[in-house]
PDB file of N, CA and C in Angstrom:
ATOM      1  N   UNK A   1       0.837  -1.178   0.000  1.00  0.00           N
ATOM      2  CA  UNK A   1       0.000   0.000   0.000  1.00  0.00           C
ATOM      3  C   UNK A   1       0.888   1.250   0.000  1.00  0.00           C
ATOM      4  N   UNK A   2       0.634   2.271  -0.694  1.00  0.00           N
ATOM      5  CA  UNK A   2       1.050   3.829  -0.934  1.00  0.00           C
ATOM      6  C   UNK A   2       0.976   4.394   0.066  1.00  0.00           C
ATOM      7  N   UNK A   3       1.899   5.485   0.585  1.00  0.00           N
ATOM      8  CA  UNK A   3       1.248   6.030   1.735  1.00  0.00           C
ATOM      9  C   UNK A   3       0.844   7.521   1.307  1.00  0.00           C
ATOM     10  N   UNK A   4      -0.240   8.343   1.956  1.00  0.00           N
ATOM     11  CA  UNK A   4      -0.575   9.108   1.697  1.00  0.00           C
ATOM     12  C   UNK A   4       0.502  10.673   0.975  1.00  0.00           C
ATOM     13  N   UNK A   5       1.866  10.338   1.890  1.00  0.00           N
ATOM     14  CA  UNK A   5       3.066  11.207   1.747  1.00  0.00           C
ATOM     15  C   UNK A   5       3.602  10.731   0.133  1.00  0.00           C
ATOM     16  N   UNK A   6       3.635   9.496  -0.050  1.00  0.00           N
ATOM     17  CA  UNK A   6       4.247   9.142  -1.526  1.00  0.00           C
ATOM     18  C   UNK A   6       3.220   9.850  -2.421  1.00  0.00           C
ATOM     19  N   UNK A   7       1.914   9.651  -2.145  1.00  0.00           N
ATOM     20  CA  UNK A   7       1.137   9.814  -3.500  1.00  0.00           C
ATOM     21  C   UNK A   7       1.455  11.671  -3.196  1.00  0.00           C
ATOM     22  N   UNK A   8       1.451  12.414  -2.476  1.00  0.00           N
ATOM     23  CA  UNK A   8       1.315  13.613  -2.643  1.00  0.00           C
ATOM     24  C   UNK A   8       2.938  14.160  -3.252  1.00  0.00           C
ATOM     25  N   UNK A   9       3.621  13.458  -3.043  1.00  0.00           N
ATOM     26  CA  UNK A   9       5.298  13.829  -3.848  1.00  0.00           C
ATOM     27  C   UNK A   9       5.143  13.304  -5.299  1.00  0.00           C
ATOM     28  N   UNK A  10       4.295  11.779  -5.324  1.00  0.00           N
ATOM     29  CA  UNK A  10       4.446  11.540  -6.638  1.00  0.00           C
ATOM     30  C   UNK A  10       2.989  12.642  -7.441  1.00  0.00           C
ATOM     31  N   UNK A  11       2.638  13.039  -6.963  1.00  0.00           N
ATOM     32  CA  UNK A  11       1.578  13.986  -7.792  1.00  0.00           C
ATOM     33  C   UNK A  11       2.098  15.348  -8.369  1.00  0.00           C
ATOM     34  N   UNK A  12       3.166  15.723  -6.944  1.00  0.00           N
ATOM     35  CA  UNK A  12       3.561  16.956  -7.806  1.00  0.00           C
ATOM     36  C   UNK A  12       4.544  16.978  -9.027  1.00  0.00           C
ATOM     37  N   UNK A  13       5.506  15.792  -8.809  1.00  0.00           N
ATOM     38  CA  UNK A  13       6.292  15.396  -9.724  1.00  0.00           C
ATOM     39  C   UNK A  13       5.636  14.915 -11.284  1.00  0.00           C
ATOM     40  N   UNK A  14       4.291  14.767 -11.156  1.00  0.00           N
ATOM     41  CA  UNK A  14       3.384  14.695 -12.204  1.00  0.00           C
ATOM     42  C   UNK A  14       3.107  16.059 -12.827  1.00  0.00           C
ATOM     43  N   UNK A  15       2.576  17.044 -11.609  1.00  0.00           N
ATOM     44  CA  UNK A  15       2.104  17.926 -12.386  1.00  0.00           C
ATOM     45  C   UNK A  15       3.324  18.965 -12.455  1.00  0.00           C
ATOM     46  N   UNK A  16       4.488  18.834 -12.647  1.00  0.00           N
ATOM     47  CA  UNK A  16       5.616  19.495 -12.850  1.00  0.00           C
ATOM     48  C   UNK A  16       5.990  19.058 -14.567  1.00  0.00           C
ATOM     49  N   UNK A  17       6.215  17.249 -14.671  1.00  0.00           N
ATOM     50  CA  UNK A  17       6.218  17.276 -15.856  1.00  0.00           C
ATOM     51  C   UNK A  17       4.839  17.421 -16.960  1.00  0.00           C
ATOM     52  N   UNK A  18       4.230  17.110 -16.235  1.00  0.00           N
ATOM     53  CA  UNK A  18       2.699  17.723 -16.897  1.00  0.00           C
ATOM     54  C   UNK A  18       2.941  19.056 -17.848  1.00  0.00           C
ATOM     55  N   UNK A  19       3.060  20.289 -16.878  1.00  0.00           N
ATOM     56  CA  UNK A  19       3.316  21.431 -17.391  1.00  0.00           C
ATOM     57  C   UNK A  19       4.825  21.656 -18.090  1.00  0.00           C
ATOM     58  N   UNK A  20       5.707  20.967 -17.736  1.00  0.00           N
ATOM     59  CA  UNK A  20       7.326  20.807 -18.766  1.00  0.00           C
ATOM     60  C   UNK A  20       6.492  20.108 -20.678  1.00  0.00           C
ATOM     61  N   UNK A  21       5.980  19.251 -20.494  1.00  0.00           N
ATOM     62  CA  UNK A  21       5.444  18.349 -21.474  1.00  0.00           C
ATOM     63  C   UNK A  21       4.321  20.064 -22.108  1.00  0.00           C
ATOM     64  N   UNK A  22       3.668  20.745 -21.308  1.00  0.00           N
ATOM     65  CA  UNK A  22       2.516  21.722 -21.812  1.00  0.00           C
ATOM     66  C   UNK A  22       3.830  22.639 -22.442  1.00  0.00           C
ATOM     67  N   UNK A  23       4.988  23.197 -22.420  1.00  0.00           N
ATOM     68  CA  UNK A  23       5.526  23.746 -22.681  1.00  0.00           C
ATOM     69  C   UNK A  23       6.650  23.424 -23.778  1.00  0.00           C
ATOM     70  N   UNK A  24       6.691  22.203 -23.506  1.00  0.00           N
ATOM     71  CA  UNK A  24       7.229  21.454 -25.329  1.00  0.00           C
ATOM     72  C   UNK A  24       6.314  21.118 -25.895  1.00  0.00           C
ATOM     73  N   UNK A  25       5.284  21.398 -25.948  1.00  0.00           N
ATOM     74  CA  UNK A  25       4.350  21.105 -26.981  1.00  0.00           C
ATOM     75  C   UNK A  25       4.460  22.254 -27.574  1.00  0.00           C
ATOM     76  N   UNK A  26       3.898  23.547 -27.083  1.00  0.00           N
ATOM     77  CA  UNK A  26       3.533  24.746 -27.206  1.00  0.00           C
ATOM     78  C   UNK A  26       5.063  25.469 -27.861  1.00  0.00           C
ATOM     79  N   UNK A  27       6.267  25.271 -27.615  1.00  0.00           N
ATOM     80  CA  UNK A  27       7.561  25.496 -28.177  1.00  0.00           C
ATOM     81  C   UNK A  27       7.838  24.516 -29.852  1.00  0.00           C
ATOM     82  N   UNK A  28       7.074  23.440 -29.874  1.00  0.00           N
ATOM     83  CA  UNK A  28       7.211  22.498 -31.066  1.00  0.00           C
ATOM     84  C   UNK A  28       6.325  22.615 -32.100  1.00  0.00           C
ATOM     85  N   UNK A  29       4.925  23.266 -31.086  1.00  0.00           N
ATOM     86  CA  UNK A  29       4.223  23.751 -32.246  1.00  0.00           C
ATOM     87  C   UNK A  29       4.628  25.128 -33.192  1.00  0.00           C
ATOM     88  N   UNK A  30       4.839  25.723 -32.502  1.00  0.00           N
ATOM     89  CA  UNK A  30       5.433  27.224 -32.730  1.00  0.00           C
ATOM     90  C   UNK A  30       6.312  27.300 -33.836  1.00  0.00           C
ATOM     91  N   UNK A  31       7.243  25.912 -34.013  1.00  0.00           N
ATOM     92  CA  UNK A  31       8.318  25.479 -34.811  1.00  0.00           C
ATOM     93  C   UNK A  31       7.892  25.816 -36.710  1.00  0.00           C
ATOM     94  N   UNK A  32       8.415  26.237 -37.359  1.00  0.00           N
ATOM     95  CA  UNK A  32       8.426  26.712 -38.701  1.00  0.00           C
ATOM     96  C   UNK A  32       7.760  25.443 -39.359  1.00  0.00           C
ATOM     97  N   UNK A  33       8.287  24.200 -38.917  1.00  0.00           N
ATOM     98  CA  UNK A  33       7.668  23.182 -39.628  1.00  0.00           C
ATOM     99  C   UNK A  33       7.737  21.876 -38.657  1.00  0.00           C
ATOM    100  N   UNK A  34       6.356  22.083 -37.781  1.00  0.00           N
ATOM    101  CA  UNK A  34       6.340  21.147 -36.387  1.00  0.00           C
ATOM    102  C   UNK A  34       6.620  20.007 -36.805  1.00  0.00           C
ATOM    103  N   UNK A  35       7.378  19.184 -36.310  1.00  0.00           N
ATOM    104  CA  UNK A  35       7.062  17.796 -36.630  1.00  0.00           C
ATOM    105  C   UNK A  35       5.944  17.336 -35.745  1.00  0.00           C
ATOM    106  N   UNK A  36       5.118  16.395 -36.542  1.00  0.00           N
ATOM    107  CA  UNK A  36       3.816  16.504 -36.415  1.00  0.00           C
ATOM    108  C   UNK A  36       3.399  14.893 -35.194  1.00  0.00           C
ATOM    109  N   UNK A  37       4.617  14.098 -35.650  1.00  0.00           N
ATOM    110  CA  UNK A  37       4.738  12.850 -35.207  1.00  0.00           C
ATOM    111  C   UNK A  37       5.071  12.952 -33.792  1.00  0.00           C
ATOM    112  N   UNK A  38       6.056  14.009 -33.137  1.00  0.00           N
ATOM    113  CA  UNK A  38       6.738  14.242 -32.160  1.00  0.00           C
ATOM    114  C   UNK A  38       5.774  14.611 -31.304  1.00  0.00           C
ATOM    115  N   UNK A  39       4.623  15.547 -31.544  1.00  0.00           N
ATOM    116  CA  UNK A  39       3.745  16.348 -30.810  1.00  0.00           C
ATOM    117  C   UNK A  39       2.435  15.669 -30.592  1.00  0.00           C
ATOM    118  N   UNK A  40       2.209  14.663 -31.943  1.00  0.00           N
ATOM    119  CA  UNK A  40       1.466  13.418 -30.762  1.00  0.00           C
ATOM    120  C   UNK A  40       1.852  12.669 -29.730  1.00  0.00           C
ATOM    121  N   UNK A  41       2.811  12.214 -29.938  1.00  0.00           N
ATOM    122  CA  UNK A  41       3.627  11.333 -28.448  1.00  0.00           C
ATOM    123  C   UNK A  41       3.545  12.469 -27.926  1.00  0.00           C
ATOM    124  N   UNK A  42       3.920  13.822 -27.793  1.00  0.00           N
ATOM    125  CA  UNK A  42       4.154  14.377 -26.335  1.00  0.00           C
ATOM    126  C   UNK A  42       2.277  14.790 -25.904  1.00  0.00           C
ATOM    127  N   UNK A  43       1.502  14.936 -26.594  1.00  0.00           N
ATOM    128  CA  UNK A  43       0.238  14.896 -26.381  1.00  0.00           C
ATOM    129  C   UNK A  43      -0.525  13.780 -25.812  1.00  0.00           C
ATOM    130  N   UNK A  44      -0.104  12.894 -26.449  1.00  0.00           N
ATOM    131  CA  UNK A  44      -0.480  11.117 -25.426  1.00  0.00           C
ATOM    132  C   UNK A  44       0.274  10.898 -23.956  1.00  0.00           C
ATOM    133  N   UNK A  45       1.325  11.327 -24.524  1.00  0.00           N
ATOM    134  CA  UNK A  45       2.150  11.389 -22.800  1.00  0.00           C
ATOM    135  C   UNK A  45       1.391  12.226 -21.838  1.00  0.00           C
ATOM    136  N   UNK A  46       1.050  13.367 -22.651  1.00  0.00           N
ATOM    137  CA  UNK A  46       0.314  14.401 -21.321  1.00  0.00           C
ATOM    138  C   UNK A  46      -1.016  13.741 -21.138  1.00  0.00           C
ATOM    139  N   UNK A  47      -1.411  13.084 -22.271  1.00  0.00           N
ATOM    140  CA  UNK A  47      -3.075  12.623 -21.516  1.00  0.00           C
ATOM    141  C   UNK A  47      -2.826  11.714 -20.568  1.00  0.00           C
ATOM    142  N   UNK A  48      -1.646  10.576 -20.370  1.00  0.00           N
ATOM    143  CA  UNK A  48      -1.337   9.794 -20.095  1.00  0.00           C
ATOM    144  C   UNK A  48      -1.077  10.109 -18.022  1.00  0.00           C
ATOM    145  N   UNK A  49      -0.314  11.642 -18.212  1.00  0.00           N
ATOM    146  CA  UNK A  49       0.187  11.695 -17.240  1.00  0.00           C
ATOM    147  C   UNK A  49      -1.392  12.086 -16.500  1.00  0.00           C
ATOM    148  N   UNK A  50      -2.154  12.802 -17.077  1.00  0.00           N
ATOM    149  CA  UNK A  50      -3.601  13.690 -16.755  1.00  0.00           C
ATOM    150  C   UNK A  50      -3.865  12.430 -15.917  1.00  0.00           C
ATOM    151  N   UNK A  51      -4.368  11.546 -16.929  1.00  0.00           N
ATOM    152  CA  UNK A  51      -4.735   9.855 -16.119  1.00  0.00           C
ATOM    153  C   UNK A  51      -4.132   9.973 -14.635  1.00  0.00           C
ATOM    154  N   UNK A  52      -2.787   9.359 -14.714  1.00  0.00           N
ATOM    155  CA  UNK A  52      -2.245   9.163 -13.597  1.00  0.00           C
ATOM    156  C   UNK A  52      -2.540  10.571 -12.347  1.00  0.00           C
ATOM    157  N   UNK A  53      -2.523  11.727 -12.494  1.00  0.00           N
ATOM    158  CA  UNK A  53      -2.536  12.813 -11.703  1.00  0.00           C
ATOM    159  C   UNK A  53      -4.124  13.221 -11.233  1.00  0.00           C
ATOM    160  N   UNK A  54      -5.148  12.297 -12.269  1.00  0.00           N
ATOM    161  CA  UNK A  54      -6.380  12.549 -11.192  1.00  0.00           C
ATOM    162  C   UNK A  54      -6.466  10.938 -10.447  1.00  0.00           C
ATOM    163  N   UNK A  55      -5.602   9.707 -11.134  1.00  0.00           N
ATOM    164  CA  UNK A  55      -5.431   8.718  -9.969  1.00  0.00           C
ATOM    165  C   UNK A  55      -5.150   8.792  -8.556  1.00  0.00           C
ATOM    166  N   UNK A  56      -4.415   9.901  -8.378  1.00  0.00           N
ATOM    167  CA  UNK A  56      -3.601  10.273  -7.364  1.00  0.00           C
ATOM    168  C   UNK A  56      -4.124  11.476  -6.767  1.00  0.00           C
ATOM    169  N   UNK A  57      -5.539  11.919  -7.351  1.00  0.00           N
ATOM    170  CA  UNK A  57      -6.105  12.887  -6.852  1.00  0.00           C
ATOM    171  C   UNK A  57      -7.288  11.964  -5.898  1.00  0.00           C
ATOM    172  N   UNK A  58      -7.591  10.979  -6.703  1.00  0.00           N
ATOM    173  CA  UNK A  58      -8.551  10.236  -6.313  1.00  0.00           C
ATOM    174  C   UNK A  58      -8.057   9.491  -5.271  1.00  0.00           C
ATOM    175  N   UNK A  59      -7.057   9.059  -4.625  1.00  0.00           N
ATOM    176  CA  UNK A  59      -6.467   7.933  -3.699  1.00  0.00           C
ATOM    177  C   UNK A  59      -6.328   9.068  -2.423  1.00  0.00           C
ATOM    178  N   UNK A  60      -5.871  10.481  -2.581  1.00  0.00           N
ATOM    179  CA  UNK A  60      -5.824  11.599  -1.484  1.00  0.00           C
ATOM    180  C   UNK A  60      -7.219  11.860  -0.814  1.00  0.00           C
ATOM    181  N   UNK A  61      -7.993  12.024  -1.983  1.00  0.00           N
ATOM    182  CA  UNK A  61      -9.771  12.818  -1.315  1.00  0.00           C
ATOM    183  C   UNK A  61     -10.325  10.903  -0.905  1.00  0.00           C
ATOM    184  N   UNK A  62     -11.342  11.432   0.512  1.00  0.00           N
ATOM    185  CA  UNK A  62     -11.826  10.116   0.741  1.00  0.00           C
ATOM    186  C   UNK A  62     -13.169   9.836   0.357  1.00  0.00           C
ATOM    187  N   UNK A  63     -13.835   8.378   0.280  1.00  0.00           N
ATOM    188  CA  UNK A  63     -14.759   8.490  -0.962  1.00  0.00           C
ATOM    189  C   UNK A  63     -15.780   8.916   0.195  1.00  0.00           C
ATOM    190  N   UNK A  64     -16.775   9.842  -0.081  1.00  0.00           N
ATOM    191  CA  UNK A  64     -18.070  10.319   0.684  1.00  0.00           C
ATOM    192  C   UNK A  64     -19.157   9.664   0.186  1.00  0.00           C
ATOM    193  N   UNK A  65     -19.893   9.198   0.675  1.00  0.00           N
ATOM    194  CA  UNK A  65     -20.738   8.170   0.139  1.00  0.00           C
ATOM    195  C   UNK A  65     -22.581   9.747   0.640  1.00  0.00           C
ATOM    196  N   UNK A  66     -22.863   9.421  -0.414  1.00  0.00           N
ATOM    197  CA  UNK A  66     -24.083  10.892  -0.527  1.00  0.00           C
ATOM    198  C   UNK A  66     -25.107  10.401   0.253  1.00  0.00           C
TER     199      UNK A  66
END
C-alpha cells in the first residue's frame, strides 16, 4: 500500500512534468515546420500523465458516500 506522503510527492512530480510536457508542446508547435509525429507522443504522454494525476487525486480525497 502507498502512503498518503508518496502519493502527494508523486503527484507533484506529475504535475511538474505535466506542465514541462505543456511547454514542449507549445515550443514544437510554434516550430516553422512542427514535426507533427513528435507532438502526438508528447500529447499522449500528457493525456497519459492527466490519467495518472487525477489517480492520485482520487487515492488523497476520501470516498463520501451521498
Amino acid at each position: 500500500m502507498v502512503s498518503p506522503d508518496e502519493i502527494t510527492q508523486r503527484l507533484e512530480l506529475l504535475r511538474i512534468e505535466h506542465r514541462d510536457l505543456d511547454a514542449a508542446i507549445i515550443a514544437l508547435g510554434t516550430a516553422a515546420i512542427p514535426d507533427q509525429l513528435q507532438l502526438a507522443r508528447l500529447k499522449k504522454r500528457k493525456l497519459r500523465l492527466r490519467d495518472e494525476i487525477a489517480w492520485c487525486e482520487d487515492q488523497l480525497v476520501p470516498d463520501i458516500i451521498a
